[in-house]
Protein backbone atom coordinates (compact mmCIF):
# COMPACT_ATOMS: atom_id res chain seq x y z
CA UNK A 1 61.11 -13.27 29.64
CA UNK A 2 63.24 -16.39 30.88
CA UNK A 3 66.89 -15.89 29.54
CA UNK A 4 69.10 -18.47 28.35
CA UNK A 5 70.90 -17.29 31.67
CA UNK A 6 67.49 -18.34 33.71
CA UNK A 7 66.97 -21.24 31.45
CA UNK A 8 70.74 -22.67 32.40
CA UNK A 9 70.38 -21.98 35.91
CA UNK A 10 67.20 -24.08 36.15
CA UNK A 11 68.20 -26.96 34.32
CA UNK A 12 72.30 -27.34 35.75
CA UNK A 13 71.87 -25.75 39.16
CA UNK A 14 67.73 -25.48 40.59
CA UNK A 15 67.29 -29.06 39.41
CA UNK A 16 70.64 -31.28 40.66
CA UNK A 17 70.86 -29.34 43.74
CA UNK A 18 71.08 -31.06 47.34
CA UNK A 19 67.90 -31.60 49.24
CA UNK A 20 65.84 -29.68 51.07
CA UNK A 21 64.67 -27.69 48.17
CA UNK A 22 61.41 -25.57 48.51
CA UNK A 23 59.48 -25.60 44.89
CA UNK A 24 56.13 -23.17 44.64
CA UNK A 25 53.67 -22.77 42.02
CA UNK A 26 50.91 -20.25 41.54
CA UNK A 27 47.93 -19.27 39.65
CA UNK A 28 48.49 -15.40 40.24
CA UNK A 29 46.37 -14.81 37.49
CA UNK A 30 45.12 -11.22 38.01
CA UNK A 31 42.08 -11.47 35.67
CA UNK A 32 40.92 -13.81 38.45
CA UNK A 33 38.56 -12.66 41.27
CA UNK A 34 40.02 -15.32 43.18
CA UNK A 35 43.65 -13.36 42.93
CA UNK A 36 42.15 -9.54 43.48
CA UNK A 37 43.61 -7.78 46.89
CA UNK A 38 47.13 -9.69 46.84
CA UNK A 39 45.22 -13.13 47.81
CA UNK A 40 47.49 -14.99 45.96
CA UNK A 41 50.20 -13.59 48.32
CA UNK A 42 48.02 -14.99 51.53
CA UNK A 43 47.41 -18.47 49.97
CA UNK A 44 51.27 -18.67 49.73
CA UNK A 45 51.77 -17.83 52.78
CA UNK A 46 49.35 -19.92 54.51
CA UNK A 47 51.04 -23.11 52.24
CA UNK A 48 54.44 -22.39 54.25
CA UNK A 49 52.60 -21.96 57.16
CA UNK A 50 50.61 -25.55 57.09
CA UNK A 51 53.90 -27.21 55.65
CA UNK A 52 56.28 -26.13 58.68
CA UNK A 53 58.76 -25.02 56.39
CA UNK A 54 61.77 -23.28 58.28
CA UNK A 55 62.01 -19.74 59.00
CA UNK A 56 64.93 -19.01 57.51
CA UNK A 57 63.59 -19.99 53.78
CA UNK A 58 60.09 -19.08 55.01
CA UNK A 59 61.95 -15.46 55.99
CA UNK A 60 62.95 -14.85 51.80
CA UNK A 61 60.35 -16.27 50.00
CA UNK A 62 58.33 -13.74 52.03
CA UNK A 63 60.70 -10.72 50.76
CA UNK A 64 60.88 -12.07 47.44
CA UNK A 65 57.07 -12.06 47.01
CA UNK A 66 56.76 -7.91 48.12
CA UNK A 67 59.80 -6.90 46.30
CA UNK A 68 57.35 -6.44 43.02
CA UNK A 69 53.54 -7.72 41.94
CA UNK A 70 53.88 -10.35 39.05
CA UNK A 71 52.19 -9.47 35.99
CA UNK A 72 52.03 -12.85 34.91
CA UNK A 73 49.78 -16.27 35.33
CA UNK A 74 51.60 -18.23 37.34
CA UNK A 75 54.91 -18.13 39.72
CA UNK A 76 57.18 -20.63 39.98
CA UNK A 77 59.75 -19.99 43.28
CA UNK A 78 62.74 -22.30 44.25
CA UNK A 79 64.40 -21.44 47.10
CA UNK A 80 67.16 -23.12 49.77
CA UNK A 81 69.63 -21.93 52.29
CA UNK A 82 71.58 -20.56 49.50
CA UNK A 83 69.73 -19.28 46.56
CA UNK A 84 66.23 -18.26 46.19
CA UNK A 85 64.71 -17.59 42.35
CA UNK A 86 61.25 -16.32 40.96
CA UNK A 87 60.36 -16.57 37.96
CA UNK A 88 57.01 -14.79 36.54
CA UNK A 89 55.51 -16.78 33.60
CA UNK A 90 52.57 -16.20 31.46
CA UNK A 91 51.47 -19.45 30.67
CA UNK A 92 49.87 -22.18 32.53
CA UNK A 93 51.84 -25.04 33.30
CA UNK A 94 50.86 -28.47 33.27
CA UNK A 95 51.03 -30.90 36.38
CA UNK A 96 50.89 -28.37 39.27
CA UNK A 97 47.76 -28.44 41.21
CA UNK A 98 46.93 -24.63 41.51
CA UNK A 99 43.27 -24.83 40.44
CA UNK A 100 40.84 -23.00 42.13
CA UNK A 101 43.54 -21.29 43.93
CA UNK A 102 45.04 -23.81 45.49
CA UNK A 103 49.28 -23.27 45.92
CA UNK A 104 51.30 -26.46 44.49
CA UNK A 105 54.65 -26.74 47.50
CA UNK A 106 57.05 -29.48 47.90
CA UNK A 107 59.57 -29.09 50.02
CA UNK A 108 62.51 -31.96 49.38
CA UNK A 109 63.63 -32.65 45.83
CA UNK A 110 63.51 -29.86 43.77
CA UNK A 111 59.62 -29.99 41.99
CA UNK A 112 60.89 -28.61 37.73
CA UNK A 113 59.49 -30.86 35.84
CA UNK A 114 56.72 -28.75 35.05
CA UNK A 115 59.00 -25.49 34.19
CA UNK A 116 61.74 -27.52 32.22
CA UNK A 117 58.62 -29.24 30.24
CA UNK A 118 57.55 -25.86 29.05
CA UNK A 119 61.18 -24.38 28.81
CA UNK A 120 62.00 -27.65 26.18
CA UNK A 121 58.48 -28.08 25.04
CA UNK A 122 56.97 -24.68 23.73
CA UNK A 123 57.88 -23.84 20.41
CA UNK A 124 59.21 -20.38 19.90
CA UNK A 125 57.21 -18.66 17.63
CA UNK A 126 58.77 -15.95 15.17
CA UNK A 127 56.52 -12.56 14.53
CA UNK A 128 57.45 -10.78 11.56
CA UNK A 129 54.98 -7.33 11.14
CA UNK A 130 55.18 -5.66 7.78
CA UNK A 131 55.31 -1.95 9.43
CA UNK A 132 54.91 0.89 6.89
CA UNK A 133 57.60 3.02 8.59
CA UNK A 134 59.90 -0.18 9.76
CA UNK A 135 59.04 -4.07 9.28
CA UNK A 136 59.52 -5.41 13.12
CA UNK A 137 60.50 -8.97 14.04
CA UNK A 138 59.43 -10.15 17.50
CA UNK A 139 60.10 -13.39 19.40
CA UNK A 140 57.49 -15.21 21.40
CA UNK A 141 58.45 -18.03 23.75
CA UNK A 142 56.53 -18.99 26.76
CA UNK A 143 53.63 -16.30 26.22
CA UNK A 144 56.35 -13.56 26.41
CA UNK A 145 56.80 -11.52 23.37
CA UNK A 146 60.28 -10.18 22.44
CA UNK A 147 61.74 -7.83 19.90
CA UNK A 148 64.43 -8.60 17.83
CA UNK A 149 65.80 -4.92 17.21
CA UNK A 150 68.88 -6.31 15.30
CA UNK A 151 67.15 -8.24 13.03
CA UNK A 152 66.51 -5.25 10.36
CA UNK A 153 69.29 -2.55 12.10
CA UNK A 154 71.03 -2.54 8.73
CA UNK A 155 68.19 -1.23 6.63
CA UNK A 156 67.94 2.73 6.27
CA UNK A 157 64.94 4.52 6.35
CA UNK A 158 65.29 5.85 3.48
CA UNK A 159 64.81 2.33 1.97
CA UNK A 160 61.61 1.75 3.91
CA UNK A 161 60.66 4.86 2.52
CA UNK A 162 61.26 3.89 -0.80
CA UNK A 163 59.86 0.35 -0.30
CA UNK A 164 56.58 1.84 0.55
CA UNK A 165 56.55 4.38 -2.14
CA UNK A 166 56.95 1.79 -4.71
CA UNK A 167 54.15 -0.44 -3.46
CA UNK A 168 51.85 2.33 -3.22
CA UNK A 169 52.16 3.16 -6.65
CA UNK A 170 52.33 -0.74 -7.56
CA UNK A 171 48.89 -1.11 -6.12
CA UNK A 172 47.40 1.93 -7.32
CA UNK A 173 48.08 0.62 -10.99
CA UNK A 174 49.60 4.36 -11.34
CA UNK A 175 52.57 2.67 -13.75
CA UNK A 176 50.35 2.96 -17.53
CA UNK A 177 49.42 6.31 -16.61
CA UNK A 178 53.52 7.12 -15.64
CA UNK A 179 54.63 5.48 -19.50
CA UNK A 180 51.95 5.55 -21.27
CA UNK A 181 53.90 4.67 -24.54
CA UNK A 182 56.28 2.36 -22.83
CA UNK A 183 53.86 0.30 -20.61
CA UNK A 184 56.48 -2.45 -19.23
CA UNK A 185 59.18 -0.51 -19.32
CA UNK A 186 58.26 1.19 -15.71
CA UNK A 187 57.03 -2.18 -14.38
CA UNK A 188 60.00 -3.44 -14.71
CA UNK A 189 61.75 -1.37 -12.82
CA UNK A 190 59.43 -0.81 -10.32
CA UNK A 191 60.04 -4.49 -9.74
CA UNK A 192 63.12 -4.83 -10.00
CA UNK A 193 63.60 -2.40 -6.96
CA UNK A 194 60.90 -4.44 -4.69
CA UNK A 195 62.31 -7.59 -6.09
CA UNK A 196 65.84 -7.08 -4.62
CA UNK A 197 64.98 -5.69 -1.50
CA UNK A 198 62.77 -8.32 -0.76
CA UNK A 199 65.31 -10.60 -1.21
CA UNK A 200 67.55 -8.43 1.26
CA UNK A 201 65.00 -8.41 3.46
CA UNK A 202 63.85 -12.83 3.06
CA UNK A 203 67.77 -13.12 3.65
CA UNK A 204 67.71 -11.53 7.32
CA UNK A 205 64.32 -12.84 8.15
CA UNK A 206 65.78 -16.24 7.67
CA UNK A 207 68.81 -15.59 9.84
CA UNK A 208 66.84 -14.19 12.86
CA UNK A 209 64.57 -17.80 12.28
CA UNK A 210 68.14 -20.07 11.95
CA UNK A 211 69.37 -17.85 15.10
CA UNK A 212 66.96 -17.92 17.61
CA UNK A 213 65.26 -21.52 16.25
CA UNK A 214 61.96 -20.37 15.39
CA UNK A 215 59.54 -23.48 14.86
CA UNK A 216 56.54 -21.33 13.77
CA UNK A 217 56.17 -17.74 11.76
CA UNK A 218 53.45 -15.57 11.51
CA UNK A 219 53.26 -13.05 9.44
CA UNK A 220 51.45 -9.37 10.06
CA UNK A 221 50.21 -6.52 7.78
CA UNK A 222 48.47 -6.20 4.73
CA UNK A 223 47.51 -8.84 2.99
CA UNK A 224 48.77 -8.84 -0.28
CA UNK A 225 52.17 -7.62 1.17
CA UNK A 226 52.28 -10.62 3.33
CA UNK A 227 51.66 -13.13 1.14
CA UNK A 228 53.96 -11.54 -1.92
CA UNK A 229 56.88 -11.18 0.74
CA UNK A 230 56.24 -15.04 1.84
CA UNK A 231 57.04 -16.49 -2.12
CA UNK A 232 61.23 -14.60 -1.55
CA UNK A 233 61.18 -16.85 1.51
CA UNK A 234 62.82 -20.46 1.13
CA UNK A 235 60.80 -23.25 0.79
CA UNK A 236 61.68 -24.46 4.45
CA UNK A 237 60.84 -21.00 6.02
CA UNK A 238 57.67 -20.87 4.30
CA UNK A 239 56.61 -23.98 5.72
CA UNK A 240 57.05 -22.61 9.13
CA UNK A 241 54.32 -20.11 8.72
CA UNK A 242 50.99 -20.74 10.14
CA UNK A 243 49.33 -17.54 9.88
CA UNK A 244 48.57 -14.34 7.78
CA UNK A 245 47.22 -13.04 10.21
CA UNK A 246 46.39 -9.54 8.92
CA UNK A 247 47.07 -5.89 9.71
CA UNK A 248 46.68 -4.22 13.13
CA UNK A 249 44.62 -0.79 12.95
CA UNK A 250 47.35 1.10 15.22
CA UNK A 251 50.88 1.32 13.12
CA UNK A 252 52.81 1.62 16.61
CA UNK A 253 50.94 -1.38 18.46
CA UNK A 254 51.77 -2.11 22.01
CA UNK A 255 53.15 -5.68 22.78
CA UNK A 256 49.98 -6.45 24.38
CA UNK A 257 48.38 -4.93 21.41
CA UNK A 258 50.39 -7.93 18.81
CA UNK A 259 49.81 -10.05 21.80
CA UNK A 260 46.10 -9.81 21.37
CA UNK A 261 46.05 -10.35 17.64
CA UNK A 262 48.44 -13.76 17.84
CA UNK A 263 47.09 -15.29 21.09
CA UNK A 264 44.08 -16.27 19.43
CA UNK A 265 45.41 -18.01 16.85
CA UNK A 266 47.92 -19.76 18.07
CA UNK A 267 45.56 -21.12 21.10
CA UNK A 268 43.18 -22.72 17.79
CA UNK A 269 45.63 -23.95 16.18
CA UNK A 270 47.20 -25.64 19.82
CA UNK A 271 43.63 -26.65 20.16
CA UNK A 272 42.98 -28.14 16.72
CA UNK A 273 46.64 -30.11 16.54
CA UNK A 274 45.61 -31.72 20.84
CA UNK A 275 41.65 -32.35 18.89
CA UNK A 276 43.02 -34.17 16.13
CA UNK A 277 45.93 -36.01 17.87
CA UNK A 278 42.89 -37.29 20.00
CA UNK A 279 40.68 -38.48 17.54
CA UNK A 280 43.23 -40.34 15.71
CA UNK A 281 44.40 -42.59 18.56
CA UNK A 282 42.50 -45.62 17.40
CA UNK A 283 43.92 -45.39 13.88
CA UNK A 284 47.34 -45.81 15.91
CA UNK A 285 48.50 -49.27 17.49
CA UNK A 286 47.69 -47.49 21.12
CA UNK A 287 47.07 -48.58 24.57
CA UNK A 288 44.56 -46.71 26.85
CA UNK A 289 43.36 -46.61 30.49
CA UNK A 290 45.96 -45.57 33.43
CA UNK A 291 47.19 -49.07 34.12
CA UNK A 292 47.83 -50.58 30.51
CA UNK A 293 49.40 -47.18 29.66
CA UNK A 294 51.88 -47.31 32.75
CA UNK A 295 52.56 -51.13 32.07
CA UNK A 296 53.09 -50.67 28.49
CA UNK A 297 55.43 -47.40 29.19
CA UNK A 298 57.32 -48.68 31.68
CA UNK A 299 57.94 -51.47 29.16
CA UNK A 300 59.59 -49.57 27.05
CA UNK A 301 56.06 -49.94 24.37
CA UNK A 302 55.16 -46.28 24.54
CA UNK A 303 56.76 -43.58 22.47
CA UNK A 304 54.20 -41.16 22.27
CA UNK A 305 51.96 -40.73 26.01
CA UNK A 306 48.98 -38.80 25.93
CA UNK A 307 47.86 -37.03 29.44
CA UNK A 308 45.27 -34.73 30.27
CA UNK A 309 46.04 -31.50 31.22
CA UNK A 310 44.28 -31.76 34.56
CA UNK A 311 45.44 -34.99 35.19
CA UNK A 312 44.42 -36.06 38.98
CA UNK A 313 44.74 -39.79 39.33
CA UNK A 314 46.30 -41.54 42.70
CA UNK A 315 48.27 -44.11 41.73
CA UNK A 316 51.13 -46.38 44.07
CA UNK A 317 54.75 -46.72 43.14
CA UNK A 318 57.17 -48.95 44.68
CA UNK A 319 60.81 -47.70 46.36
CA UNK A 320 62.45 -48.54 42.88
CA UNK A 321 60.31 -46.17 41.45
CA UNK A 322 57.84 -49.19 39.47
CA UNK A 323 53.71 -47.21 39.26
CA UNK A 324 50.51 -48.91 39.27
CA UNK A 325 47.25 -48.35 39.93
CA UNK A 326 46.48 -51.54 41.76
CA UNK A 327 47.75 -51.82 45.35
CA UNK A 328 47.92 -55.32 45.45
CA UNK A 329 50.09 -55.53 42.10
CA UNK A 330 52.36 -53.27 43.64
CA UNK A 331 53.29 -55.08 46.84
CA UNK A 332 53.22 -58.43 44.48
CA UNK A 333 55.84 -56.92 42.74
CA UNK A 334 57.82 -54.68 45.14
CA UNK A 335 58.25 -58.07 47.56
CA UNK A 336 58.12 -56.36 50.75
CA UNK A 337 59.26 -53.21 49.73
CA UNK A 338 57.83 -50.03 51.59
CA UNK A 339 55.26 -48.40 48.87
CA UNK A 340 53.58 -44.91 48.59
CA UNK A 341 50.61 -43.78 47.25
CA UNK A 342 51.22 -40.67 44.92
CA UNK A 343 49.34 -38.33 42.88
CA UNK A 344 50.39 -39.36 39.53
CA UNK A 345 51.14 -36.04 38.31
CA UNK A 346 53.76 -35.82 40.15
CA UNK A 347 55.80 -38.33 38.17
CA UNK A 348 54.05 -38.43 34.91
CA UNK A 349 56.97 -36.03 33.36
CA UNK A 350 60.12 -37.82 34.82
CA UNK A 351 58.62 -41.31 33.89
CA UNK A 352 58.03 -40.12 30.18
CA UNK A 353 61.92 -38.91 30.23
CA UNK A 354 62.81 -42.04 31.88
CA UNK A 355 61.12 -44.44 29.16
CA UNK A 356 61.93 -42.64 26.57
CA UNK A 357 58.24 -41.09 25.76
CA UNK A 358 57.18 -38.16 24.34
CA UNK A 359 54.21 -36.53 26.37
CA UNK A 360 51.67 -34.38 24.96
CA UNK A 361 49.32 -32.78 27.22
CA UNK A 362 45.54 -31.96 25.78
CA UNK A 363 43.04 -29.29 26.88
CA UNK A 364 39.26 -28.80 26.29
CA UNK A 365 37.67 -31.17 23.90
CA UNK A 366 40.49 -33.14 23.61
CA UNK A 367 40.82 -33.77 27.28
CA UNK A 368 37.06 -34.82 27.64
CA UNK A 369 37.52 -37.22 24.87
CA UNK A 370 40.80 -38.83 26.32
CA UNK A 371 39.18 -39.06 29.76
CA UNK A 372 35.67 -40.41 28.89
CA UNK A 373 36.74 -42.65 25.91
CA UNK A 374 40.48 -43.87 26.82
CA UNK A 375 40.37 -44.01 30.45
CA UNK A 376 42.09 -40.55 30.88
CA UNK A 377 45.44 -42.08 29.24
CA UNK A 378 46.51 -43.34 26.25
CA UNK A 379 50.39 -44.11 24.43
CA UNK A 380 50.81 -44.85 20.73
CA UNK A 381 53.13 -47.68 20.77
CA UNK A 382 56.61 -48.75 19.16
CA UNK A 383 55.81 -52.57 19.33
């Protein structure tokens, strides 16, 4: 998992530091047939190859790549003449071009966009698992799950024990038969116990969420547990859960095990939010189509931009950094300037910083509907 350590050292040092920097992104995806026998490794090495990169920086990325096989979707690797980092992700990024295998290289100004987008973009989602022997509180951020072992390390096991022993007789309706002449007496107790610890327990949930800024909870184990434990939560904590997702039928589950449960759900409900956002574009004063987006963003219009995940549009920018799609609007405008013709991908996250625009990227549906009904762009607008 990237550290707040990692996370630092890519946003104050990888991205401000002095030209040439070598940037690398791969789908090393081993699911894939395309990345079976290490042939990730040879398209990689064929990129550095075809781009004359030096030998020097050629010379470590080469030792950095057999020191261990990633385990993860894609690779991002910066290295210069003094540093050289990896970083093994398990998400897809947007922007790079590593589809079909292709490898996405620069070698100049450092490529991060892509990285810092999902470092300040993905939410970090909070996994609380009502465990019989020991609730469990994991963090997942940037498809990387995490446990919090702190989060419950003042809680005995004597008081999960106890915890458990009350519910089971709670739900077994055992608590007549115990007082049969004092029927609420029990109860009462009973619930007084649960009631407190709850509590306890809401309490250092809610700490771990302020702590580690969880944006989204969800909640594991049985359901009536989950959803009685959810009404001790605050109001605002509640409100971050978007899931009860269930029990798992192993009560010592791998990570990849939780992983399996949660992916699911939280790829519908990423799914559902990009689907919606989509169809609700026209209810929105919006512009759409690549060149009124890019006039009205680099207006200052746009607060909201709207890209497809695969976005692959050429566009032509002028030395000052001004985009368009037309040629002949750019060297209007640019007045002799020397102009390049760019993959717009390459920009699209620094120009959405620059004006001020939030970017959303959509997948599946969404993406067919932005491409074949807005002109595969489209910004909500301030003015």
């Amino acid at each position: 998992m990237l550290t707040k350590k990692d996370i630092l050292f890519v946003k104050e040092q990888i991205e401000f530091h002095k030209e040439p920097v070598l940037s690398i992104y791969a789908d090393v995806n081993p699911a894939k047939p395309e990345n079976s026998k290490n042939a990730w490794k040879i398209r990689i090495k064929n990129s550095l190859k075809e781009n004359n990169i030096p030998e020097v920086i050629k010379k470590k990325v080469l030792e950095v790549l057999e020191l261990e096989k990633p385990a993860a979707r894609t690779i991002a690797l910066f290295a210069a003449d003094d540093f050289i980092e990896r970083y093994d992700l398990q998400i897809d990024l947007p922007v790079v071009d590593i589809a079909n295998g292709k490898v996405d290289l620069t070698w100049g100004k450092p490529n991060v966009a892509p990285l810092v987008f999902a470092i300040d973009e993905y939410e970090r989602t909070g996994i609380l698992y009502l465990k019989k022997n020991g609730w469990k509180f994991y963090e997942m951020f940037l498809g990387e799950l995490n446990e919090l072992h702190d989060t419950f390390k003042d809680i005995s096991q004597a008081q999960w024990d106890e915890l458990n022993n009350q519910l089971k007789e709670l739900y077994q309706n055992f608590l007549k038969n115990r007082v049969p002449t004092h029927p609420d007496k029990f109860p009462k107790r009973v619930n007084s116990f649960i009631t407190r610890f709850y509590k306890q327990l809401a309490s250092l949930v809610e700490k771990i969420i302020a702590a580690q800024n969880i944006k989204r909870l969800i909640i594991l184990g049985p359901e009536e547990e989950t959803k009685f434990f959810s009404q001790f939560l605050s109001k605002s904590s509640r409100n971050l859960i978007i899931s009860f997702a269930g029990d798992l039928p192993v009560q010592d589950p791998s990570p990849a095990r939780i992983l399996e449960k949660v992916n699911p759900i939280l790829e519908k409900i990423e799914r559902d939010y990009e689907k919606n956002l989509v169809d609700n574009i026209s209810k929105e004063s919006f512009v759409s189509g690549i060149e009124e987006t890019l006039d009205a963003l680099q207006n200052g219009r746009v607060h909201l931009l709207i890209t497809p995940w695969n976005l692959n549009t050429s566009v032509w920018m002028c030395e000052d950094g001004y985009l368009s799609s037309s040629e002949e609007k750019v060297k209007a405008i640019c007045a002799g300037d020397k102009i390049n013709q760019i993959n717009l991908r390459s920009v699209i996250i620094d120009l959405s910083v620059y004006y001020g625009a939030r970017l959303e990227f959509v997948r599946g549906e969404a993406e067919q509907k932005l491409l074949k009904e807005f002109g595969g762009l489209a910004g909500l607008l301030r003015w």
